[in-house]
Protein backbone atom coordinates (compact mmCIF):
# COMPACT_ATOMS: atom_id res chain seq x y z
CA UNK A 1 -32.08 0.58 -4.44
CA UNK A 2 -30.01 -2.13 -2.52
CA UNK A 3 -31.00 -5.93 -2.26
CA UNK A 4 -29.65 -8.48 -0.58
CA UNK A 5 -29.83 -11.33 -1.48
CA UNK A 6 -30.92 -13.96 1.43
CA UNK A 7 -33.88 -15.97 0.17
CA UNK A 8 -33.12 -18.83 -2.46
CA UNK A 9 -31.60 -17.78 -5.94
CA UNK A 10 -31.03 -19.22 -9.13
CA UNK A 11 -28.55 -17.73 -11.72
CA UNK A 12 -31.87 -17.20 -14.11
CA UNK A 13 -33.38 -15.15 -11.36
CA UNK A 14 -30.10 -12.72 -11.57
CA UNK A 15 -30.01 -12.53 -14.92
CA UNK A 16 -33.32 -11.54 -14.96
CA UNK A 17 -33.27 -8.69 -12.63
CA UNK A 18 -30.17 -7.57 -14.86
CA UNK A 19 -31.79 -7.58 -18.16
CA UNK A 20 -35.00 -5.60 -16.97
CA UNK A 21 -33.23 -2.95 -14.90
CA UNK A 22 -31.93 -0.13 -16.84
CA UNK A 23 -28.80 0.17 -14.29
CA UNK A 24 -27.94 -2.63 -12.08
CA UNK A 25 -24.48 -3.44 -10.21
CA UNK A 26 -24.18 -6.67 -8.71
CA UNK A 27 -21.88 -6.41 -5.63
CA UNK A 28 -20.09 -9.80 -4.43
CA UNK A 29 -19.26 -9.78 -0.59
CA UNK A 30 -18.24 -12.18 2.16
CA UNK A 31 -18.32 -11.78 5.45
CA UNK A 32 -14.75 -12.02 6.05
CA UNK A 33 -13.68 -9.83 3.46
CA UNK A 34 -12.29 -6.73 5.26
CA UNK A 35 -12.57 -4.63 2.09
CA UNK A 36 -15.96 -5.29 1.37
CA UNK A 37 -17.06 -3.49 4.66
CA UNK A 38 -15.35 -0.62 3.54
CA UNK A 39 -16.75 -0.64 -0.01
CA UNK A 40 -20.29 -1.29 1.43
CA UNK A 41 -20.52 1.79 2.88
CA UNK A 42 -19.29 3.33 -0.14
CA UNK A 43 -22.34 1.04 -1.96
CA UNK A 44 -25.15 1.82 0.63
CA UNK A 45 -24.65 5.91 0.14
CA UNK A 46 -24.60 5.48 -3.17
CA UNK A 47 -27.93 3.28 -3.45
CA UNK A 48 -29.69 6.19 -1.61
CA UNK A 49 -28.60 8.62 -3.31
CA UNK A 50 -29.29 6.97 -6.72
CA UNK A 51 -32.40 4.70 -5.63
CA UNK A 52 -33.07 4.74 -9.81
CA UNK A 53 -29.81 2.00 -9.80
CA UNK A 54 -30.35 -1.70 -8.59
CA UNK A 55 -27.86 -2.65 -6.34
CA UNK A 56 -27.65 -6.93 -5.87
CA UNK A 57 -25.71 -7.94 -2.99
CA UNK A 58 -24.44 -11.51 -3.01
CA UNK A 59 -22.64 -13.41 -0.15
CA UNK A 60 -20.16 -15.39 -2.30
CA UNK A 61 -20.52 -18.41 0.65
CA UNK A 62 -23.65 -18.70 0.18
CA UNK A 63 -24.37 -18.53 -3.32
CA UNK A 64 -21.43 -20.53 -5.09
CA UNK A 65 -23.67 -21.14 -7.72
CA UNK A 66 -24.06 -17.81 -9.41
CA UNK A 67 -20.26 -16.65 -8.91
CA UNK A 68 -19.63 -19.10 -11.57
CA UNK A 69 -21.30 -18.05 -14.51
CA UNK A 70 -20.16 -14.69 -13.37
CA UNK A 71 -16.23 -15.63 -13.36
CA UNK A 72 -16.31 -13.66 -9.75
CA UNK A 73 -13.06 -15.47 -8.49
CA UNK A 74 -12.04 -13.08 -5.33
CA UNK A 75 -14.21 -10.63 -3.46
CA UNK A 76 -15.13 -7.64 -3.16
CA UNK A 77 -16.29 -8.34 -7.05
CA UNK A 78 -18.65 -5.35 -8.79
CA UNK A 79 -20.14 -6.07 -11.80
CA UNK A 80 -21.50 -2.90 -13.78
CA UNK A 81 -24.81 -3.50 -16.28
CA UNK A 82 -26.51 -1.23 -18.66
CA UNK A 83 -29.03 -2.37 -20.22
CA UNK A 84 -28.38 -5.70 -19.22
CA UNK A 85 -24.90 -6.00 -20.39
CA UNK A 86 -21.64 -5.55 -18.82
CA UNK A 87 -19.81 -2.47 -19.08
CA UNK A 88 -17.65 -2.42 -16.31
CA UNK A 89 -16.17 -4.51 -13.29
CA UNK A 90 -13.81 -3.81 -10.34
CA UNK A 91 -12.20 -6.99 -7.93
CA UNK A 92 -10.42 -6.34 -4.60
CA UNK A 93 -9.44 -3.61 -2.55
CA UNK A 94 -10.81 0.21 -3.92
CA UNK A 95 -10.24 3.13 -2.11
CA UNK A 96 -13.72 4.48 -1.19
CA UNK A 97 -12.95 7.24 -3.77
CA UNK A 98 -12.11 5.71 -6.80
CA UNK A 99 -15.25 3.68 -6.25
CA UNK A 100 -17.16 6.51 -5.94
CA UNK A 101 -15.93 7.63 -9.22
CA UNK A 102 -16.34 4.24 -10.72
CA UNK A 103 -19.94 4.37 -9.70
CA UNK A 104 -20.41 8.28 -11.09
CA UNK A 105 -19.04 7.40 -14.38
CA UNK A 106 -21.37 4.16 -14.68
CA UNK A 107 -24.37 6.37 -14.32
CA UNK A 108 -23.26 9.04 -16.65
């Protein structure tokens, strides 16, 4: 299932969608970031075809305030969860196929 993020958000509220969803990747985008158009499509087949994963899409503009705690220092930024704690994390440019197998390996 993909979210994005648009309404007011607190760093709390994140942290508490991680810790009660089983599976959760938090995807950092801009709007400018060429990249992260290409790994959004990569992102949006893969949150239909695993709707059990959460999928948190954050505009890095517009939410400075949780890309701290989150050390997310360049975009596109994934951040892998299990159980509510990281297990994995990719920054920058990704070929849509490594992604892919990023994401397949996460829900392994």
């Amino acid at each position: 299932m993909l979210r994005e993020i648009e309404n007011e958000f607190l760093v709390q509220d994140l942290d508490n969608l991680i810790k009660t969803n089983p599976l959760t990747i938090v995807y950092f985008h801009a709007n400018w970031c060429v990249p992260c158009e290409s790994i959004g499509g990569v992102i949006k087949e893969y949150s239909d075809a695993y709707p059990e994963i959460l999928i948190l899409k954050i505009h890095v503009d517009r939410y400075t305030s949780i890309t701290k705690p989150y050390n997310v220092k360049s975009v596109p930024t994934l951040l892998f969860f299990k159980q509510g704690e990281l297990v994995a994390n990719s920054t920058g440019a990704t070929s849509g196929s490594i992604l892919a197998e990023k994401i397949y390996d996460f829900i392994s």
